[in-house]
C-alpha atoms as a PDB file:
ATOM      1  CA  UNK A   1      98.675  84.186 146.227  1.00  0.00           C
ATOM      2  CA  UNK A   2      97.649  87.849 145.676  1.00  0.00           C
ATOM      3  CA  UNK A   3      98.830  88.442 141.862  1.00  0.00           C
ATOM      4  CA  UNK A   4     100.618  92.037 143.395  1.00  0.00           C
ATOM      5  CA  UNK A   5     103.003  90.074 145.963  1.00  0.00           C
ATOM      6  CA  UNK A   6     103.916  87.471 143.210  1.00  0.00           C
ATOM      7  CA  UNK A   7     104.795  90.798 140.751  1.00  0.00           C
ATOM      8  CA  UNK A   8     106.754  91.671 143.689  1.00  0.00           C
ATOM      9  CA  UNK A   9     108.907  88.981 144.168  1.00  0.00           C
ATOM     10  CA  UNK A  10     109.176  88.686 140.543  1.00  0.00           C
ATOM     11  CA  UNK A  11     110.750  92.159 140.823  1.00  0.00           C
ATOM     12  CA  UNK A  12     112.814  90.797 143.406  1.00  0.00           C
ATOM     13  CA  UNK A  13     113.947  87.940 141.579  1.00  0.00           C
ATOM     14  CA  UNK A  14     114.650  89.448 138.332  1.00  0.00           C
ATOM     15  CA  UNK A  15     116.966  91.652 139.945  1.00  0.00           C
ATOM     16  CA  UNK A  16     118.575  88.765 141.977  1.00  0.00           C
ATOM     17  CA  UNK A  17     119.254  87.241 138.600  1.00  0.00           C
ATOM     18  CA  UNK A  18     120.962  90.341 137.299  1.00  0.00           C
ATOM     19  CA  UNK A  19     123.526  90.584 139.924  1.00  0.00           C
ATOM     20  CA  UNK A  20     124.659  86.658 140.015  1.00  0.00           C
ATOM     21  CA  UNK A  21     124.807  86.903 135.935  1.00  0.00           C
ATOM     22  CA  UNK A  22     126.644  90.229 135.520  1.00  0.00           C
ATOM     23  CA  UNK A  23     130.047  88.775 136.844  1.00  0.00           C
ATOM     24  CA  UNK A  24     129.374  85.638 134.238  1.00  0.00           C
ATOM     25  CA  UNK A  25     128.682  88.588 131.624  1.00  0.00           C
ATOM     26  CA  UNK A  26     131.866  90.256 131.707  1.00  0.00           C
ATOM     27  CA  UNK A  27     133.832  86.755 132.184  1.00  0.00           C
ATOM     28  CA  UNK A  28     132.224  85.255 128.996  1.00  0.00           C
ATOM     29  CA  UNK A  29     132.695  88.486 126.757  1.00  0.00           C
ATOM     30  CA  UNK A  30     136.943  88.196 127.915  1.00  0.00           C
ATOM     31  CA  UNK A  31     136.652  84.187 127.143  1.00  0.00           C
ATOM     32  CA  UNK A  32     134.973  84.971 123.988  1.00  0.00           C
ATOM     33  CA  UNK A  33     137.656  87.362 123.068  1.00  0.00           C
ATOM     34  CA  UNK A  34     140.488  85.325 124.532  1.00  0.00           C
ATOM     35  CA  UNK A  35     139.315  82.224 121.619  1.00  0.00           C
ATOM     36  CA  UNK A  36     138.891  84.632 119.066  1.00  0.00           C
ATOM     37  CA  UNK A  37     142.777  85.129 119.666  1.00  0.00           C
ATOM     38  CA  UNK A  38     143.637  82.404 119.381  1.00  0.00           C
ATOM     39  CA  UNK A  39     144.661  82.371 123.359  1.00  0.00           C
ATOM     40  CA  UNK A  40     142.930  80.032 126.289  1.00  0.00           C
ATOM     41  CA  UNK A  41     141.776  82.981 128.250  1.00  0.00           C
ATOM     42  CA  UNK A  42     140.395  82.839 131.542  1.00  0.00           C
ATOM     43  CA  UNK A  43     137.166  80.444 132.618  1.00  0.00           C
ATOM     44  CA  UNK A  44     134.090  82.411 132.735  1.00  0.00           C
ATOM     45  CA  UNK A  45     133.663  82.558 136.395  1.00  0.00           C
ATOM     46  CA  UNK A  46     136.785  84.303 136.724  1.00  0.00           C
ATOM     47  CA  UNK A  47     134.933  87.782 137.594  1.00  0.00           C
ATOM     48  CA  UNK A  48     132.748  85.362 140.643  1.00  0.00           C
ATOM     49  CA  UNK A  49     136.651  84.777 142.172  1.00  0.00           C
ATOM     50  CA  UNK A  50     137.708  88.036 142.251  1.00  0.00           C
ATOM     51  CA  UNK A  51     134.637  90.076 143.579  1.00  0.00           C
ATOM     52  CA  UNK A  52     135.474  87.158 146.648  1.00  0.00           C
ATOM     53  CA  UNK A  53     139.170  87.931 146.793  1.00  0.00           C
ATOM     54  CA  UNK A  54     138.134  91.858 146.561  1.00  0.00           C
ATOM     55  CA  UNK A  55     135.473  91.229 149.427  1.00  0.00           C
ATOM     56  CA  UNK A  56     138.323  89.513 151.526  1.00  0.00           C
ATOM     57  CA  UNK A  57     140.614  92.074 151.129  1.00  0.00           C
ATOM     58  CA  UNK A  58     141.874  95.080 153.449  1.00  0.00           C
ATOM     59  CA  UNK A  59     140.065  98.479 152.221  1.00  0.00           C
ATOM     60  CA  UNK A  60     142.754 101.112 152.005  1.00  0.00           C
ATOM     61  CA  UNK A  61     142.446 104.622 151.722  1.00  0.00           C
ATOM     62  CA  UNK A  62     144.655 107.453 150.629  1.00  0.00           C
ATOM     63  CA  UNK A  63     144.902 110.250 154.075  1.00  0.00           C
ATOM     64  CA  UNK A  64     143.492 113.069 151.271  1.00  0.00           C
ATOM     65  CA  UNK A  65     140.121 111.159 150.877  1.00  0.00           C
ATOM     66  CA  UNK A  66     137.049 112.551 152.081  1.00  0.00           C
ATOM     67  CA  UNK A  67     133.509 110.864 153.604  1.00  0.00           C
ATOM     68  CA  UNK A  68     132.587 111.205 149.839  1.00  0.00           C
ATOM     69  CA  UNK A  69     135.392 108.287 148.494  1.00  0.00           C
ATOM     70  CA  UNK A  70     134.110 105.916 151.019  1.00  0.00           C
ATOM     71  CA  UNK A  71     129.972 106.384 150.069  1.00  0.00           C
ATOM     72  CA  UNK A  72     131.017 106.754 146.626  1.00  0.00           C
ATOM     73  CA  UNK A  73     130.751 102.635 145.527  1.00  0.00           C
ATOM     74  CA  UNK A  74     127.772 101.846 147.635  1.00  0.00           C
ATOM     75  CA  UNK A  75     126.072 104.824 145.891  1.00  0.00           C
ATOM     76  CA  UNK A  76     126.919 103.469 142.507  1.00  0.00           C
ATOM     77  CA  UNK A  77     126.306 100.236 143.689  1.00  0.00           C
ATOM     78  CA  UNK A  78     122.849 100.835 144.484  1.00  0.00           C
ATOM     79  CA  UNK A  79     122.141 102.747 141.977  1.00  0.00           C
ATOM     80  CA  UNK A  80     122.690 100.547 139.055  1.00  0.00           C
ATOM     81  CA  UNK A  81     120.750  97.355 141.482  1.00  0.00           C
ATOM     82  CA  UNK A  82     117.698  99.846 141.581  1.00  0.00           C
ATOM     83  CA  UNK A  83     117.755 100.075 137.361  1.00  0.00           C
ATOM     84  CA  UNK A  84     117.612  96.615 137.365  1.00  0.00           C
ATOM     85  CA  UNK A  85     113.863  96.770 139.085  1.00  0.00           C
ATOM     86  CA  UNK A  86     113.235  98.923 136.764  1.00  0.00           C
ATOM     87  CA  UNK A  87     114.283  97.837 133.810  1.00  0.00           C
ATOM     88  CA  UNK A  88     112.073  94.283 131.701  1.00  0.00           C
ATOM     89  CA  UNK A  89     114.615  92.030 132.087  1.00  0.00           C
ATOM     90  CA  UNK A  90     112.009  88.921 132.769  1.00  0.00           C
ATOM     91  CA  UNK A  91     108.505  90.058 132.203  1.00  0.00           C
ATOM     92  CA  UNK A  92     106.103  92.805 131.543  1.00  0.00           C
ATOM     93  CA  UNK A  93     104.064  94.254 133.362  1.00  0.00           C
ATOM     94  CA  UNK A  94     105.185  94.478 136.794  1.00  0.00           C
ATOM     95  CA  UNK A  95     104.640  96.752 140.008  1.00  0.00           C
ATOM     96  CA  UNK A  96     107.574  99.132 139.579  1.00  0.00           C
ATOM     97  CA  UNK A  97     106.584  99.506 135.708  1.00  0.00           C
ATOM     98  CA  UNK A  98     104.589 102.632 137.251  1.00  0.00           C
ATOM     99  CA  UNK A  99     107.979 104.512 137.750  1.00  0.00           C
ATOM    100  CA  UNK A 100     110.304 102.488 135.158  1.00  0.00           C
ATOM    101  CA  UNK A 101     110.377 105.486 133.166  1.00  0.00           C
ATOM    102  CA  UNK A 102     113.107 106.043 130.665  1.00  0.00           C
ATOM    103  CA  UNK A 103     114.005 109.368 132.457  1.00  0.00           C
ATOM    104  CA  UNK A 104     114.328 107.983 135.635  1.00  0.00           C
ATOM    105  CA  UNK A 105     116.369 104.958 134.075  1.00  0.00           C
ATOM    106  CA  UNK A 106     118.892 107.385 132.952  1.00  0.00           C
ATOM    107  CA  UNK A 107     119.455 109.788 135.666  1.00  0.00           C
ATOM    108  CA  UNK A 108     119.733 106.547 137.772  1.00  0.00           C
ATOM    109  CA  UNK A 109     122.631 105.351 135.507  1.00  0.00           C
ATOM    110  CA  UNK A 110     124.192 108.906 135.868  1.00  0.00           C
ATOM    111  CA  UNK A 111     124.100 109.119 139.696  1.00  0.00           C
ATOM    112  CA  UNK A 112     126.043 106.518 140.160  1.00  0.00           C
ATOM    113  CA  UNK A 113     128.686 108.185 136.740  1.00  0.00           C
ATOM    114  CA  UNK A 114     128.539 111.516 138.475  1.00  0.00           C
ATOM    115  CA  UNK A 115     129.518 110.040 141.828  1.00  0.00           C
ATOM    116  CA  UNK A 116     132.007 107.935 140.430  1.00  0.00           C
ATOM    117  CA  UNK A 117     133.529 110.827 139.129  1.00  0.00           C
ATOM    118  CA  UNK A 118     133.710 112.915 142.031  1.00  0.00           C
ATOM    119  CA  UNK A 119     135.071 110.066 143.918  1.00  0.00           C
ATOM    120  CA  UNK A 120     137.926 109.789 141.247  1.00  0.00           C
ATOM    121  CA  UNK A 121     138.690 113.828 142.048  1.00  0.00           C
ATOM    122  CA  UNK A 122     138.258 113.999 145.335  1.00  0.00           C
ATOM    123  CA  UNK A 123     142.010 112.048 147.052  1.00  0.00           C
ATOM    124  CA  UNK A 124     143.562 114.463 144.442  1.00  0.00           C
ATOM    125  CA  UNK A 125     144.936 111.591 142.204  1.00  0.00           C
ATOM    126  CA  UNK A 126     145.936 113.469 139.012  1.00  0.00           C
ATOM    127  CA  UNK A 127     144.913 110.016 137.131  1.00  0.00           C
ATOM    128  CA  UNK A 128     141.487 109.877 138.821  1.00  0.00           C
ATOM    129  CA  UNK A 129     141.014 113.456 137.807  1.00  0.00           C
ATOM    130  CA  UNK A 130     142.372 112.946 134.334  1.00  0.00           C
ATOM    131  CA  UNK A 131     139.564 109.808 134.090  1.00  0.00           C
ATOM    132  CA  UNK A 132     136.583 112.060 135.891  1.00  0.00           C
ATOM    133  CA  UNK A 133     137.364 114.829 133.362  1.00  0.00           C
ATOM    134  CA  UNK A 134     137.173 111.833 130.507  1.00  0.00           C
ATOM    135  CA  UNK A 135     134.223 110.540 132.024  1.00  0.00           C
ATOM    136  CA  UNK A 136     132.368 113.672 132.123  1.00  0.00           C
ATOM    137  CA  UNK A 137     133.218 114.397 128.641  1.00  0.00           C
ATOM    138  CA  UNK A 138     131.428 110.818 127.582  1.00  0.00           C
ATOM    139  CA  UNK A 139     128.584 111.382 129.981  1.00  0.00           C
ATOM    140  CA  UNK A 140     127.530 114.481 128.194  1.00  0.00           C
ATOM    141  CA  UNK A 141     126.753 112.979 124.978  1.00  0.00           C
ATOM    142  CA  UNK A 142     126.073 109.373 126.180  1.00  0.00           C
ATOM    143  CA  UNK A 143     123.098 110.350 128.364  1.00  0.00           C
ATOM    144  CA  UNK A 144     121.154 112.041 126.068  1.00  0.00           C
ATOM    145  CA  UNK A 145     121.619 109.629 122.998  1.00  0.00           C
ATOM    146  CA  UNK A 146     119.907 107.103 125.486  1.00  0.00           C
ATOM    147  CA  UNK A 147     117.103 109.133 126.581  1.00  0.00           C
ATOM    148  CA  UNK A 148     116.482 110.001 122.785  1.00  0.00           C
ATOM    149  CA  UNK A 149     117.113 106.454 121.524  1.00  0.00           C
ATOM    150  CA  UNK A 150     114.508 105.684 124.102  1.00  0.00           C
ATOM    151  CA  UNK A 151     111.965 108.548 123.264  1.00  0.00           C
ATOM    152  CA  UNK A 152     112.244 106.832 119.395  1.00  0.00           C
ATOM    153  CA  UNK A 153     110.532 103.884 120.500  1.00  0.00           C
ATOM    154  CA  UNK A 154     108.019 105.643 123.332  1.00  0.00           C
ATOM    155  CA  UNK A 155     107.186 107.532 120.368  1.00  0.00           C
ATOM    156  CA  UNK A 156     105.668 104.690 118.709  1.00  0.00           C
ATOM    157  CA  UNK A 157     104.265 102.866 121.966  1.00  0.00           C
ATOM    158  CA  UNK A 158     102.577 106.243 123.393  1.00  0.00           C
ATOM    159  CA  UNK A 159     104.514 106.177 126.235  1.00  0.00           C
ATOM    160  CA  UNK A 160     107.716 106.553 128.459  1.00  0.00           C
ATOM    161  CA  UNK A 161     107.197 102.997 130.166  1.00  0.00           C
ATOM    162  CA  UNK A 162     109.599 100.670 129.277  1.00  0.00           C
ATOM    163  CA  UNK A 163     107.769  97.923 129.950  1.00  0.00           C
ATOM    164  CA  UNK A 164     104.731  99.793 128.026  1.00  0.00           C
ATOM    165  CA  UNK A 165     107.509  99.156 125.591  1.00  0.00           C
ATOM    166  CA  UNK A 166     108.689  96.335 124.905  1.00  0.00           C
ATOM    167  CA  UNK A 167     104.433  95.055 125.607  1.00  0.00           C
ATOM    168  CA  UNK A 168     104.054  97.365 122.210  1.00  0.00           C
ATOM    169  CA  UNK A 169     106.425  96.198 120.368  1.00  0.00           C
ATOM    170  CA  UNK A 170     105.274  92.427 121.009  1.00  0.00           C
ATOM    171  CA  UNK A 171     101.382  93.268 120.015  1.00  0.00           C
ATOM    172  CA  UNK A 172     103.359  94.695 116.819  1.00  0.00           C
ATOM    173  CA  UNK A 173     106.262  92.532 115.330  1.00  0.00           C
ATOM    174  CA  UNK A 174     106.632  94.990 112.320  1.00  0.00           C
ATOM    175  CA  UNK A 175     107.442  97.946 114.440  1.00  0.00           C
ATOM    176  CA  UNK A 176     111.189  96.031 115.613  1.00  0.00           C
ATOM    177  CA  UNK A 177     111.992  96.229 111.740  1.00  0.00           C
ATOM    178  CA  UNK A 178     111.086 100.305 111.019  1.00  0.00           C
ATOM    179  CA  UNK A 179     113.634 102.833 110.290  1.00  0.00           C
ATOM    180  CA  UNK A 180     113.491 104.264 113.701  1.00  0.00           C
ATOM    181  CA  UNK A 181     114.161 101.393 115.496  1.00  0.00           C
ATOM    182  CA  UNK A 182     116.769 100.292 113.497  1.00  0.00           C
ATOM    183  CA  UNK A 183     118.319 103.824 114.442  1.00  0.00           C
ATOM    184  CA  UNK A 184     117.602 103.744 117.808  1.00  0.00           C
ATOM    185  CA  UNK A 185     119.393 100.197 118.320  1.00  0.00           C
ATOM    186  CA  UNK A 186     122.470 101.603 116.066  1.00  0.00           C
ATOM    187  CA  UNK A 187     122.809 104.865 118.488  1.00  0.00           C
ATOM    188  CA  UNK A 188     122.145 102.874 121.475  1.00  0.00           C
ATOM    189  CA  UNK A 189     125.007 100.666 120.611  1.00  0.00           C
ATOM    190  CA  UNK A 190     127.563 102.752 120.168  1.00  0.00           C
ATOM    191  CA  UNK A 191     126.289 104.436 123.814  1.00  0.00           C
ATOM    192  CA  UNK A 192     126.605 100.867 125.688  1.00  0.00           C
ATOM    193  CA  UNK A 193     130.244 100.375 124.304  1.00  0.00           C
ATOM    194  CA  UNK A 194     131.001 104.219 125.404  1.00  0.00           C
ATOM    195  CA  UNK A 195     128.705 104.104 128.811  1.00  0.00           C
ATOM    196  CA  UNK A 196     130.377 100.326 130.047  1.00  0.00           C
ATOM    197  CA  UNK A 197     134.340 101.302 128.766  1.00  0.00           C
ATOM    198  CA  UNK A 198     134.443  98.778 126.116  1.00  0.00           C
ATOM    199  CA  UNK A 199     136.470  99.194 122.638  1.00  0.00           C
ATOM    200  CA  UNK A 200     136.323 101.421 120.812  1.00  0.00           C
ATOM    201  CA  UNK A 201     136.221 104.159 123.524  1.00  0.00           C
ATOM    202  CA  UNK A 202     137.709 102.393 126.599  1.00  0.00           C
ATOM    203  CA  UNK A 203     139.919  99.588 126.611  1.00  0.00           C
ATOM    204  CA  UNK A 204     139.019  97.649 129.846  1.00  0.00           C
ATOM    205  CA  UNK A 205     141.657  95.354 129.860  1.00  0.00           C
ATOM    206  CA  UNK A 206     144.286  98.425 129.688  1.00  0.00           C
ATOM    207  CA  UNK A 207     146.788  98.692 132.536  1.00  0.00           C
ATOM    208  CA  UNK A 208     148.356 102.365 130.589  1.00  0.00           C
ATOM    209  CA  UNK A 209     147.035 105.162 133.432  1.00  0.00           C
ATOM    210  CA  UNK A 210     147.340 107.871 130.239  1.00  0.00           C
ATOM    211  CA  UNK A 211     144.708 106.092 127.907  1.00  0.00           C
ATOM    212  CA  UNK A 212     142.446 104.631 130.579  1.00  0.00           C
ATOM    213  CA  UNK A 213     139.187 106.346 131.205  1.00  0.00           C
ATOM    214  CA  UNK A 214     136.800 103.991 133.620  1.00  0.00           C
ATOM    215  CA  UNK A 215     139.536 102.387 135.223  1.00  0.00           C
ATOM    216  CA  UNK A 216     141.461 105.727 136.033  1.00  0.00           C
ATOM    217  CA  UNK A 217     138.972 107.235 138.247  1.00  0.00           C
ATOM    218  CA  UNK A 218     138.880 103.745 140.323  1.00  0.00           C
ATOM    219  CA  UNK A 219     143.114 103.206 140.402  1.00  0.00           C
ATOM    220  CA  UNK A 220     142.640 104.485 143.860  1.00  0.00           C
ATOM    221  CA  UNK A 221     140.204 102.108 145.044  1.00  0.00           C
ATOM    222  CA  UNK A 222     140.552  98.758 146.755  1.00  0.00           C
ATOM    223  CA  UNK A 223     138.995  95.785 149.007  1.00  0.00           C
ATOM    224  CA  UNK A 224     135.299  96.124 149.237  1.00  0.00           C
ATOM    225  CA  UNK A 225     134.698  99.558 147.646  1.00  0.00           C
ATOM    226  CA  UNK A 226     136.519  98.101 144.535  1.00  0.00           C
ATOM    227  CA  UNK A 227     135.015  95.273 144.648  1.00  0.00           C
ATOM    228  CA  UNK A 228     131.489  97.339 144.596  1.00  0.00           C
ATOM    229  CA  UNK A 229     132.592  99.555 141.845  1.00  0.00           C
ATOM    230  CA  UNK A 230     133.251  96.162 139.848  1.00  0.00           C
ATOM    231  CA  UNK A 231     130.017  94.755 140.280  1.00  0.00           C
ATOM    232  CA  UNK A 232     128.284  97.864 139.594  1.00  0.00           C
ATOM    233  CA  UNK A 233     130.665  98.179 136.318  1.00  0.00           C
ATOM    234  CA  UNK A 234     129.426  94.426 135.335  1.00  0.00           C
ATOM    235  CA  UNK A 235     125.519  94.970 136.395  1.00  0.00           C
ATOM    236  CA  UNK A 236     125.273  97.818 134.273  1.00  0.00           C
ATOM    237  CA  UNK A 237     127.170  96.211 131.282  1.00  0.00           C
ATOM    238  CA  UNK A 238     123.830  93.341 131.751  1.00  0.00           C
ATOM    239  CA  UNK A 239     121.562  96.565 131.759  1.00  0.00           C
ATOM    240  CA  UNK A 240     122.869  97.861 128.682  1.00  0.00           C
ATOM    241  CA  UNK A 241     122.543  94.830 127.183  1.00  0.00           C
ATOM    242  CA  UNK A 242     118.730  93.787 128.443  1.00  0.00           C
ATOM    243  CA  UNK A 243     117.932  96.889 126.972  1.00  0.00           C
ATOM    244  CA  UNK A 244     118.874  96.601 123.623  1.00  0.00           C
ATOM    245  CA  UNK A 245     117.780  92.626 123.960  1.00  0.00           C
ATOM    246  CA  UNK A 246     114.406  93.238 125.254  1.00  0.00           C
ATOM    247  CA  UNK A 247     113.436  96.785 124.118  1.00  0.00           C
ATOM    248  CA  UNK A 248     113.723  96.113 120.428  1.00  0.00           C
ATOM    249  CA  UNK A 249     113.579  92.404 120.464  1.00  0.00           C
ATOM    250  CA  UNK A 250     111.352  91.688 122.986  1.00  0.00           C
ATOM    251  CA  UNK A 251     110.362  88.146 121.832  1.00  0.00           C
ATOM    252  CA  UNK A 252     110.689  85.581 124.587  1.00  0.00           C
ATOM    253  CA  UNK A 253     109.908  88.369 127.472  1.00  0.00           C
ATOM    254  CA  UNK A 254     106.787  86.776 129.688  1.00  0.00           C
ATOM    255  CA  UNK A 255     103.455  88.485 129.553  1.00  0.00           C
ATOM    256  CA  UNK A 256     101.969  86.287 132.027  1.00  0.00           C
ATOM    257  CA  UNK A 257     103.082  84.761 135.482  1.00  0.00           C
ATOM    258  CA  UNK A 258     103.696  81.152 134.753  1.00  0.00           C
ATOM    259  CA  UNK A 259     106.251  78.925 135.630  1.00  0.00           C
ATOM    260  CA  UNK A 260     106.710  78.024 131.729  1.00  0.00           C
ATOM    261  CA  UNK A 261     106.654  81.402 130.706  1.00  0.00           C
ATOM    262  CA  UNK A 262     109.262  82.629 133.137  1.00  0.00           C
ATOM    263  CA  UNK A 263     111.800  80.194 132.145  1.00  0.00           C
ATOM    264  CA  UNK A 264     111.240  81.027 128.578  1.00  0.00           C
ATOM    265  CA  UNK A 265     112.451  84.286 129.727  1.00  0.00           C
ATOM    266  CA  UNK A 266     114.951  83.064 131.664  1.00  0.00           C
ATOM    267  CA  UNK A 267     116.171  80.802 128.320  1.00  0.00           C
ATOM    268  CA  UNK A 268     115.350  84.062 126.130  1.00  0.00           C
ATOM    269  CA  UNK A 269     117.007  86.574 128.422  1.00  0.00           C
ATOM    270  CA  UNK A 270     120.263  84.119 128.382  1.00  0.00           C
ATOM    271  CA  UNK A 271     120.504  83.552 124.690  1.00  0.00           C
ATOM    272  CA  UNK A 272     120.418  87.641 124.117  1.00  0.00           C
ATOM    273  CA  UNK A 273     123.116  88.076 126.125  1.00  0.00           C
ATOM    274  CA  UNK A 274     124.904  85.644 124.799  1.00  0.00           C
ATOM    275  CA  UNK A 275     124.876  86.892 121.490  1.00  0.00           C
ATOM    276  CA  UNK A 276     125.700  89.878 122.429  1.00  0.00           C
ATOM    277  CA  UNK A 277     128.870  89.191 124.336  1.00  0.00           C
ATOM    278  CA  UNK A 278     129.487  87.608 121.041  1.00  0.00           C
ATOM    279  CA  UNK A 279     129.174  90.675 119.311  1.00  0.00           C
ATOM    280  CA  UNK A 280     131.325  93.157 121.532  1.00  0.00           C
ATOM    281  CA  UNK A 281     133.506  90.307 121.631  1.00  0.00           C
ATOM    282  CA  UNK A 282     134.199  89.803 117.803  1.00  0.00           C
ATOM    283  CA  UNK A 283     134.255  93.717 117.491  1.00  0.00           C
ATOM    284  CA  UNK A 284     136.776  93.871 120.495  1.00  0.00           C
ATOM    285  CA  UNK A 285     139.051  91.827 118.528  1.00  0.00           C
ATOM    286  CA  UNK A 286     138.424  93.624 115.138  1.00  0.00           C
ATOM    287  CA  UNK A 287     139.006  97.278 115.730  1.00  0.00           C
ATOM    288  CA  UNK A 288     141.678  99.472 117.696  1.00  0.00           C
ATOM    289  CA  UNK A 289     141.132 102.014 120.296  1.00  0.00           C
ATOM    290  CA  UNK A 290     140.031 105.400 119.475  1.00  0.00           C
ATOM    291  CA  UNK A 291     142.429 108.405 120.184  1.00  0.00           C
ATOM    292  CA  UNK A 292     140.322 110.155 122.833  1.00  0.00           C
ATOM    293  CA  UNK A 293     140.024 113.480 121.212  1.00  0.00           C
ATOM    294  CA  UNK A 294     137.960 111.180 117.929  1.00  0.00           C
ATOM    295  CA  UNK A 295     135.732 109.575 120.886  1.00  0.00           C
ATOM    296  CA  UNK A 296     133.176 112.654 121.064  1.00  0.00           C
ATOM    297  CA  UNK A 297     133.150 112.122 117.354  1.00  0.00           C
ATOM    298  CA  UNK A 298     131.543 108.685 117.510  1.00  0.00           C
ATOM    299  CA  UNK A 299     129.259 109.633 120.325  1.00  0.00           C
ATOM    300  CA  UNK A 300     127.912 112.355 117.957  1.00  0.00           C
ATOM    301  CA  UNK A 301     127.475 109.970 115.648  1.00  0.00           C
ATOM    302  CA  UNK A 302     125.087 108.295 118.221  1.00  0.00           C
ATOM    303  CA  UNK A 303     123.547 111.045 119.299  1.00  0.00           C
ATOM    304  CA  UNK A 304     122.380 112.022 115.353  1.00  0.00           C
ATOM    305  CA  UNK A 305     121.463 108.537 114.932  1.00  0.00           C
ATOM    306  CA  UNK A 306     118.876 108.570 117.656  1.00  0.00           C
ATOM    307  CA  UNK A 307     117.876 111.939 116.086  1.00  0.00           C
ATOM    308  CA  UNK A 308     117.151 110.763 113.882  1.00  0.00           C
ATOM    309  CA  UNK A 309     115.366 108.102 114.915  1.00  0.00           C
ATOM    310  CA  UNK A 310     112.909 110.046 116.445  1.00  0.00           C
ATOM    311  CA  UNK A 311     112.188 111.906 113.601  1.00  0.00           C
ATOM    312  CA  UNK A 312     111.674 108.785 111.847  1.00  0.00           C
ATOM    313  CA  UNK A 313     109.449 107.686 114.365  1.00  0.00           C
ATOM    314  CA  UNK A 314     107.471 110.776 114.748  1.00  0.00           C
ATOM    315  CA  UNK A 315     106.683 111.139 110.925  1.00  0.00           C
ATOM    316  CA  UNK A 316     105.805 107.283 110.775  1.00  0.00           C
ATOM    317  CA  UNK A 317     103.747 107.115 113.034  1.00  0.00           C
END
């Protein structure tokens, strides 16, 4: 079989994978916090039983909502499934490497925030307008700590690529352990807890309308588009995480088309994840919510972190 149509359905399958684990994702960090607890919690395939009940259920919609609240979810929805072929979440390189630039990775990620948003404004909710507002606020220092945190390692590899990326980092081991990429990962961090509403910035288990940020701009939502919006807040939580897994340790990623070398990524890819639902979990369960006017705080922390990095990385080179 021609070695481009195999990279294809590679692509295909990869991001396949992404959207049947990143239900299991978000139900294994809440069982993982529900243990440390000391509570039973949930099973993991909680999430996998709700998207169904959501997909079965009637869609209703304020009389204030535009054509925009109803293409809204299937805009975010698509946009976070189209980071995931562009994103190495199996194996390096493959066809859509060509355009899996970091730039294009973000401002994917921030279509589907910037529609969200409006969505949350536009039946005149004063909640979904308190959460857009929020949102906006996070987006503006979020999005550019991950292009920079990014840049830090592109610096090093000579390119934008991701998958040029994580290829360089492989053919050098010592680069995962320099003072740039120790950075980036730090800044890019903090970003993934603030970009998928996770403690301390959001509290996605919060039902309070006044401290809520991501689930705000969505209280208006329900059935299918809700349902959408929840998958596409679970697939990018697996993004997030596949980046920092595979973009600074990269071990385990397949360079080659084989059968063996694809389930080592499948086995590789699994045991990052679960780690770091471990993490977020065990850090969910140790530290409070922030008061939302400290939150830009933290995210400037980020943002000089990965400023750092970069400047690490360019004088190292």
């Amino acid at each position: 079989m021609n070695v481009a149509v195999i990279g294809y359905a590679l692509e295909a399958a990869q991001a396949t994978l992404a959207l049947l684990l990143a239900p299991g994702l978000v139900g294994l960090v809440r069982w993982m916090k529900a243990r440390l607890q000391n509570r039973r919690g949930a099973p993991v395939w909680q999430p996998y039983w709700e998207l169904a009940k959501l997909f079965q259920k009637e869609v209703v919609v304020s009389s204030n909502a535009s054509w925009l609240f109803r293409v809204a979810p299937f805009i975010v929805f698509t946009s976070a499934v189209a980071v995931t072929f562009l994103v190495p979440i199996l194996a390096v390189p493959l066809p859509f490497d060509g355009v899996g630039d970091l730039l294009v990775v973000v401002y994917l990620l921030l279509l589907g925030t910037f529609f969200l948003s409006l969505a949350g404004l536009d039946p005149g909710s004063p909640f979904g307008g308190m959460g857009a507002s929020r949102e906006m606020t996070v987006a503006a220092l979020a999005e550019p700590t991950v292009a920079l945190a990014i840049f830090a390692l592109a610096l090093s590899a000579g390119s934008t690529n991701l998958g040029q990326i994580v290829a360089r980092t492989m053919a050098d081991p010592a680069a995962a352990m320099s003072p740039g990429h120790l950075l980036a990962f730090g800044a890019l961090f903090v970003v993934t807890l603030a970009e998928t509403g996770r403690l301390p910035i959001d509290n996605p288990a919060t039902h309070l309308e006044l401290t809520m940020i991501h689930e705000a701009m969505i209280l208006e939502y329900s059935g299918r588009y809700l349902a959408l919006i929840e998958w596409a807040a679970a697939l990018k939580l697996l993004i997030f995480f596949s980046l920092l897994g595979n973009l600074f340790v990269p071990w385990g990623v397949s360079v080659v088309l084989t059968p063996v070398a694809l389930a080592v990524a499948v086995v590789s890819l699994l045991a990052k994840l679960v780690v770091l639902a471990g993490v977020v979990a065990v850090l969910e369960t140790r530290i409070a919510k922030l008061r939302l006017f400290r939150v830009p705080e933290l995210l400037s922390v980020s943002f000089v972190l990965a400023l750092l990095a970069v400047t690490s990385s360019f004088l190292l080179r």
